[in-house]
C-alpha atoms as a PDB file:
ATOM      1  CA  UNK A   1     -60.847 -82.524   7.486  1.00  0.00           C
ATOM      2  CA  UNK A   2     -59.098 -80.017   9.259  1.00  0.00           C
ATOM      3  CA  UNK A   3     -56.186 -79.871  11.624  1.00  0.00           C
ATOM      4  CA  UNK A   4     -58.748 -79.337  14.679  1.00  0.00           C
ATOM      5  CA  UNK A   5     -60.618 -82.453  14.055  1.00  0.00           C
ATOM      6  CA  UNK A   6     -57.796 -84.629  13.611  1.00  0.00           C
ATOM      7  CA  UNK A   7     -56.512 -83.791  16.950  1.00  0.00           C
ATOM      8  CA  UNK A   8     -59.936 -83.968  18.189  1.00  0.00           C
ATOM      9  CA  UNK A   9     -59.853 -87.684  16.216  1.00  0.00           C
ATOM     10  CA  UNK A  10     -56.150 -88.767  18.000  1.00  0.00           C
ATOM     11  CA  UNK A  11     -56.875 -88.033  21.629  1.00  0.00           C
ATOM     12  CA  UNK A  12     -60.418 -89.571  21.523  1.00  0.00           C
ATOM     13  CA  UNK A  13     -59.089 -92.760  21.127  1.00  0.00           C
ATOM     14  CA  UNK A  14     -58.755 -94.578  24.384  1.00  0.00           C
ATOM     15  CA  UNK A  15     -55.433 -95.675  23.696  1.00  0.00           C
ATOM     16  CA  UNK A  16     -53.884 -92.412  23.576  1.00  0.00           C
ATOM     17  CA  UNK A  17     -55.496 -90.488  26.416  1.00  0.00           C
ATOM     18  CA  UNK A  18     -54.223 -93.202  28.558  1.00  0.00           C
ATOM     19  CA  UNK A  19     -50.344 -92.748  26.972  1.00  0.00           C
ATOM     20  CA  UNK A  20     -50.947 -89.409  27.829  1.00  0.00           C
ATOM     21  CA  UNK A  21     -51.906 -90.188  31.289  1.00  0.00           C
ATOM     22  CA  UNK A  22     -49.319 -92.270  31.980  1.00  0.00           C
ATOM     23  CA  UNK A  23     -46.655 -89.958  30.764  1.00  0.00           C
ATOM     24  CA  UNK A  24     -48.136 -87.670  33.164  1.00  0.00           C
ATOM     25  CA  UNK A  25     -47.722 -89.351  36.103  1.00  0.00           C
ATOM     26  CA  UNK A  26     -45.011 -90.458  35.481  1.00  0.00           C
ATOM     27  CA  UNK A  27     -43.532 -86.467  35.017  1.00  0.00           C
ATOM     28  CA  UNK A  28     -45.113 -85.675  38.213  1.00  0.00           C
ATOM     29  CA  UNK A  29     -43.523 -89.013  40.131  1.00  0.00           C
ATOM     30  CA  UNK A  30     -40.492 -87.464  38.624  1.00  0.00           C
ATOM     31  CA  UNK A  31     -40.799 -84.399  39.672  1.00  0.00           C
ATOM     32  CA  UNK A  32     -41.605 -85.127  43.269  1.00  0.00           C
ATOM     33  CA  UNK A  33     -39.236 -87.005  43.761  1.00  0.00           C
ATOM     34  CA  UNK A  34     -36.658 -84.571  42.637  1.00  0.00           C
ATOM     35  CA  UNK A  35     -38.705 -82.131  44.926  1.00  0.00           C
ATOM     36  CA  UNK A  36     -37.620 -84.583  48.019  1.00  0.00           C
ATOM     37  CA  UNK A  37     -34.170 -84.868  47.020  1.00  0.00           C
ATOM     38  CA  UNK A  38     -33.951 -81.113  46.881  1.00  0.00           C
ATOM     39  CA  UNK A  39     -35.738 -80.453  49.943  1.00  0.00           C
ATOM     40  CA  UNK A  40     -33.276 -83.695  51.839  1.00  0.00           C
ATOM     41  CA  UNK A  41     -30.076 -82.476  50.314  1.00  0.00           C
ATOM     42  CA  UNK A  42     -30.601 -78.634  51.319  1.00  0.00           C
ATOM     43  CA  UNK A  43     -31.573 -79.695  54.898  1.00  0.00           C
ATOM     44  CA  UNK A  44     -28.551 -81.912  54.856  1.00  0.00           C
ATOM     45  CA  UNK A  45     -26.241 -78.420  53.281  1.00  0.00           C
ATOM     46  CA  UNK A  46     -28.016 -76.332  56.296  1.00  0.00           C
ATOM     47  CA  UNK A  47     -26.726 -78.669  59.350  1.00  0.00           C
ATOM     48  CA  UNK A  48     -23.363 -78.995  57.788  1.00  0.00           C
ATOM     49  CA  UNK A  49     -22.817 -75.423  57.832  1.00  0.00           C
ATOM     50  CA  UNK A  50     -23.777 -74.957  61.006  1.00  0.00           C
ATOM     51  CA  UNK A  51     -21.630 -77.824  61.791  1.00  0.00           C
ATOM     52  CA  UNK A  52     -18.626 -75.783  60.245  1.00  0.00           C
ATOM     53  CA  UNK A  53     -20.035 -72.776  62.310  1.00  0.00           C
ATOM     54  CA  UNK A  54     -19.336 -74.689  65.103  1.00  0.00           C
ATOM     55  CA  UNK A  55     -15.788 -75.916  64.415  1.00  0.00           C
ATOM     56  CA  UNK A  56     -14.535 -73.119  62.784  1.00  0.00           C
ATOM     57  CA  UNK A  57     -15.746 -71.267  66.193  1.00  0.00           C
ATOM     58  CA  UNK A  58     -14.044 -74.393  68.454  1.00  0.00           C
ATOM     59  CA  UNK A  59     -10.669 -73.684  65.822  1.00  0.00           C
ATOM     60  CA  UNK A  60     -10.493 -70.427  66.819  1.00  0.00           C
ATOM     61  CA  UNK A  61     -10.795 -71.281  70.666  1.00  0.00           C
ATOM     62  CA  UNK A  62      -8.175 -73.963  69.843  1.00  0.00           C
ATOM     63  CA  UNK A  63      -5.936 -70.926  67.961  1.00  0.00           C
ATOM     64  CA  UNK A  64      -5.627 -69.020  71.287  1.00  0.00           C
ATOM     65  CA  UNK A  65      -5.035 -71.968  73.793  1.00  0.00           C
ATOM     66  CA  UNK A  66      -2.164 -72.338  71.498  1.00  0.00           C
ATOM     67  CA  UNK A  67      -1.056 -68.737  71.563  1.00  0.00           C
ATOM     68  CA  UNK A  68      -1.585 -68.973  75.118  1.00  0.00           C
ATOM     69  CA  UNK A  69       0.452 -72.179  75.502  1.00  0.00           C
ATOM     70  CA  UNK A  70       3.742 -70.794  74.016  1.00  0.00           C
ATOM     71  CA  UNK A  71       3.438 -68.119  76.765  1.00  0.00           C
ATOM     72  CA  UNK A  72       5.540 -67.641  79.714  1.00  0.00           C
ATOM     73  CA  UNK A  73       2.857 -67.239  81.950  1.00  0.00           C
ATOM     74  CA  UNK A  74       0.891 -70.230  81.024  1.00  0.00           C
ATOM     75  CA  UNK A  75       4.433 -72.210  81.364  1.00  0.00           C
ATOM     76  CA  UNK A  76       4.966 -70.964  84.487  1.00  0.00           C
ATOM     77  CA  UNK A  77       1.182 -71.867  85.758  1.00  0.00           C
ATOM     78  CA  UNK A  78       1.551 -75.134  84.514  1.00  0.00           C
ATOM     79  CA  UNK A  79       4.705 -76.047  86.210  1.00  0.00           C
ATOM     80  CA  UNK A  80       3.181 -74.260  89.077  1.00  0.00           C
ATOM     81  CA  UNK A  81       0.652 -77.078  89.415  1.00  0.00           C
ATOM     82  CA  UNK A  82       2.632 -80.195  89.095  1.00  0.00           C
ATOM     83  CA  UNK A  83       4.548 -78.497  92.345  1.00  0.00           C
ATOM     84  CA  UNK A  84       7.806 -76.667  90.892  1.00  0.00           C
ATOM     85  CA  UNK A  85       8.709 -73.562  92.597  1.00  0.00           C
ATOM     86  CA  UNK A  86      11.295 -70.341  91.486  1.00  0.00           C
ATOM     87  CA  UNK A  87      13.987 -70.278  93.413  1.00  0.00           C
ATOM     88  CA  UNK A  88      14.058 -69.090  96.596  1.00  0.00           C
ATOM     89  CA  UNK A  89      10.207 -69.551  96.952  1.00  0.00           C
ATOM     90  CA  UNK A  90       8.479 -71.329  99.632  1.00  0.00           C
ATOM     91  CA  UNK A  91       5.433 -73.639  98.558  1.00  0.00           C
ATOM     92  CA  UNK A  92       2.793 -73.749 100.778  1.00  0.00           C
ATOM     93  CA  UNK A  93      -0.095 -76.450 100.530  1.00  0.00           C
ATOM     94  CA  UNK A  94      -3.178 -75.820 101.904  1.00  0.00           C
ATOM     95  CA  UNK A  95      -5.288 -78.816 102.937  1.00  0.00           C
ATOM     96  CA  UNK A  96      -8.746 -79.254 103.350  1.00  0.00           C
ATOM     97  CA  UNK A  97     -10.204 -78.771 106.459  1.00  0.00           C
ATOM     98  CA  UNK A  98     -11.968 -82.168 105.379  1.00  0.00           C
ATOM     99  CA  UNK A  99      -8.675 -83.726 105.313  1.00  0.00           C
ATOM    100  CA  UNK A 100      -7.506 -82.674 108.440  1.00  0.00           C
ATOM    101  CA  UNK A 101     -10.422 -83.937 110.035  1.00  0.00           C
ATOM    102  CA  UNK A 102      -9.918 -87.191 108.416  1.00  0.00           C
ATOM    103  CA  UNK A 103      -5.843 -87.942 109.465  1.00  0.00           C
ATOM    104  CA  UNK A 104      -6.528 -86.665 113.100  1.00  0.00           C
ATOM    105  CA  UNK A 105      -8.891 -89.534 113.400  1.00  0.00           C
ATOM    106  CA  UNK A 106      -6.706 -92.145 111.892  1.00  0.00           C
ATOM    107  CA  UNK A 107      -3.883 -90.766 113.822  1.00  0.00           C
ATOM    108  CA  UNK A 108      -5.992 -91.571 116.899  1.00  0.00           C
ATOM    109  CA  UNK A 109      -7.310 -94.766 116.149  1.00  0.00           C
ATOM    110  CA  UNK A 110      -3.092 -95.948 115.410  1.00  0.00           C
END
């Protein structure tokens, strides 16, 4: 007997083929589901980095407000709309005509 027809001899019998079979299926279960995981995980790595896009771009936007905040201008502006004045400045205030329209009539009806 040679080497041909014992192999010939070992995976004839039923017992074997459906080892081999089994060990199969299970590779390919294996294998597909490591296929998912790497298909799920580099969707997951593709949002996140466009999630970091996203921040680092809203950090930088952050960056210059704060620049901008330390600013004398921007001081100024903001005191500017809580009512302050420099001195020797007149405010004027400049209502709606909606407004107007509004205390006229309950002026009238007092």
């Amino acid at each position: 007997m040679n080497s041909n027809e014992k192999a010939k001899r070992v995976f004839a019998s039923p017992l074997v083929r459906m080892i081999l079979i089994l060990v199969i299926l299970w590779l390919l279960f294996y294998l597909g589901r490591e296929v998912y995981w790497l298909i799920i995980n580099k969707k997951q790595i593709k949002e996140v980095q466009e999630e970091q896009k996203s921040l680092i771009k809203e950090n930088e936007i952050l960056e210059e407000k704060i620049k901008r905040a330390g600013t004398e201008e921007f001081i100024e502006e903001k005191a500017r709309d809580f009512g302050f004045q420099k001195p020797g400045e007149e405010v004027i205030i400049i209502v709606p005509e909606d407004e107007n329209n509004q205390d006229d009539e309950k002026n009238k009806e007092n």
